[in-house]
Protein backbone atom coordinates (compact mmCIF):
# COMPACT_ATOMS: atom_id res chain seq x y z
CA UNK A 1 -0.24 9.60 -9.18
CA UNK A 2 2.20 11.77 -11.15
CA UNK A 3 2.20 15.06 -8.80
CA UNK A 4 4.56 15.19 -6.11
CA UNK A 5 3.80 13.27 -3.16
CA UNK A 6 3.22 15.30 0.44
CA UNK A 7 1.98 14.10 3.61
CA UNK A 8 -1.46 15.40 3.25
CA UNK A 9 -1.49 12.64 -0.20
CA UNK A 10 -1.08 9.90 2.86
CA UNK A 11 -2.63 11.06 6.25
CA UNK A 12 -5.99 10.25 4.74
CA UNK A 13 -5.12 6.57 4.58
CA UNK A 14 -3.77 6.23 8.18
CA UNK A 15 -4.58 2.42 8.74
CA UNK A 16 -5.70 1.50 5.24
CA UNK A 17 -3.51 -1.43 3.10
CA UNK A 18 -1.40 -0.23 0.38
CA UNK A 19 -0.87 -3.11 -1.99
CA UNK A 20 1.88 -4.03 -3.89
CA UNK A 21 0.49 -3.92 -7.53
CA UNK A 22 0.95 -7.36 -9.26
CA UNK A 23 2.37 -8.65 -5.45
CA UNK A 24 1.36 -10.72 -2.96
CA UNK A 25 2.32 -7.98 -0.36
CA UNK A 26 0.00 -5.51 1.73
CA UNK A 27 1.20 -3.27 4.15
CA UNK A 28 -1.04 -0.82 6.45
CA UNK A 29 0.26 2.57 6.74
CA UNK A 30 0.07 2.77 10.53
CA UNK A 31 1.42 6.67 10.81
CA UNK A 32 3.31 10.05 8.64
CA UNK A 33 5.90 11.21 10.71
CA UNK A 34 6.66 14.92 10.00
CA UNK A 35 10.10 16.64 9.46
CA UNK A 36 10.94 20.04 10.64
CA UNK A 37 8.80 23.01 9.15
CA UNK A 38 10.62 24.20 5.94
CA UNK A 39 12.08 28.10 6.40
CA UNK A 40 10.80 28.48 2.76
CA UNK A 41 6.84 27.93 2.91
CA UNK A 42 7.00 27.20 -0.90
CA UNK A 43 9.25 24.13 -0.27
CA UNK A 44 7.42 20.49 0.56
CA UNK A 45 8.18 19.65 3.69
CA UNK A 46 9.86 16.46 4.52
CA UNK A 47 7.97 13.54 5.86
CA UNK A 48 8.13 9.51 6.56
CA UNK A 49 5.14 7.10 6.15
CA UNK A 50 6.04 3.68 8.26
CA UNK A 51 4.37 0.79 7.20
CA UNK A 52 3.96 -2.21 8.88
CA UNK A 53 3.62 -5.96 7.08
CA UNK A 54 3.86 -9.56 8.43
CA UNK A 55 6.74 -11.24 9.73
CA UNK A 56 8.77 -13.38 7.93
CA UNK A 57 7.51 -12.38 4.29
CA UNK A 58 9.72 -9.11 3.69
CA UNK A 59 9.31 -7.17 0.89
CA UNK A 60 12.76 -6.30 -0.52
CA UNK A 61 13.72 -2.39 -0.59
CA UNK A 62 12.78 -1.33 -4.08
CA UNK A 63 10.28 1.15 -5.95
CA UNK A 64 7.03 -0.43 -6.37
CA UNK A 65 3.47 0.54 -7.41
CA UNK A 66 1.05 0.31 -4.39
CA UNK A 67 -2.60 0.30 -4.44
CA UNK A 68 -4.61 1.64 -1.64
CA UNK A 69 -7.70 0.27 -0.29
CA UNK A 70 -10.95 2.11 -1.44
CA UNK A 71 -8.41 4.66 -2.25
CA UNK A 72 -5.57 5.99 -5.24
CA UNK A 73 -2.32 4.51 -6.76
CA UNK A 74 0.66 5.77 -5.78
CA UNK A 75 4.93 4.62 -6.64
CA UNK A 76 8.01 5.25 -4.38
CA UNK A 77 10.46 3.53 -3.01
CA UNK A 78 10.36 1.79 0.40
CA UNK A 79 12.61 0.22 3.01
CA UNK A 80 12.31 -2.40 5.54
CA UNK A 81 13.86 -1.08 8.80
CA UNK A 82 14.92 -2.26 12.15
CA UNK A 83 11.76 -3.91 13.63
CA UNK A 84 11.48 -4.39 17.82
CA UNK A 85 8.60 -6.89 17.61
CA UNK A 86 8.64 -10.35 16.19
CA UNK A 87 5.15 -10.40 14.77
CA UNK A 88 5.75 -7.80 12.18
CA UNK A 89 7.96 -6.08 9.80
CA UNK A 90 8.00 -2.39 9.75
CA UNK A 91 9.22 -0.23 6.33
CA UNK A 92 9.56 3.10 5.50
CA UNK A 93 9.12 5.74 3.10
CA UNK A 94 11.47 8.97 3.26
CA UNK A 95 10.19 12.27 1.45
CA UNK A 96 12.32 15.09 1.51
């Protein structure tokens, strides 16, 4: 996808697996949080998908391809963050 991403590109795939193209790795976008509304309505607004993956098999921060289930291709960059619970790794995406 070579448009700029929003949040309305990801809210449709709420619970879906984005796989790492050529990886072993799929993550399920569990929610986007939104930032603050912009004071200029022609500016994107910021936004965060989290992802959550399995434990123990982190994928390192890094831009990577992902492909979604039964849905498009998108690239950014993504970070593993703190996780509370040992049976999965959480990531995130920032927009702004």
């Amino acid at each position: 996808m070579s448009q700029q991403l929003t949040a309305e590109h990801f809210l449709p795939h709420v619970d879906r697996v984005f796989r790492v193209t050529g990886g072993r790795h799929g993550l399920v976008l569990k929610k986007v949080e939104l930032g603050p509304p912009e004071p200029d309505p022609a500016a994107r607004r910021s936004f965060t998908p989290i992802f959550t993956g399995p434990a123990g098999d982190v994928l390192p921060e890094g831009l990577y391809g992902f492909d979604v289930d039964a849905g498009p291709a998108f690239g950014f960059y993504i970070i593993p963050i703190h996780t509370v619970g040992r049976d999965r790794q959480d990531y995130q995406a920032v927009f702004n």
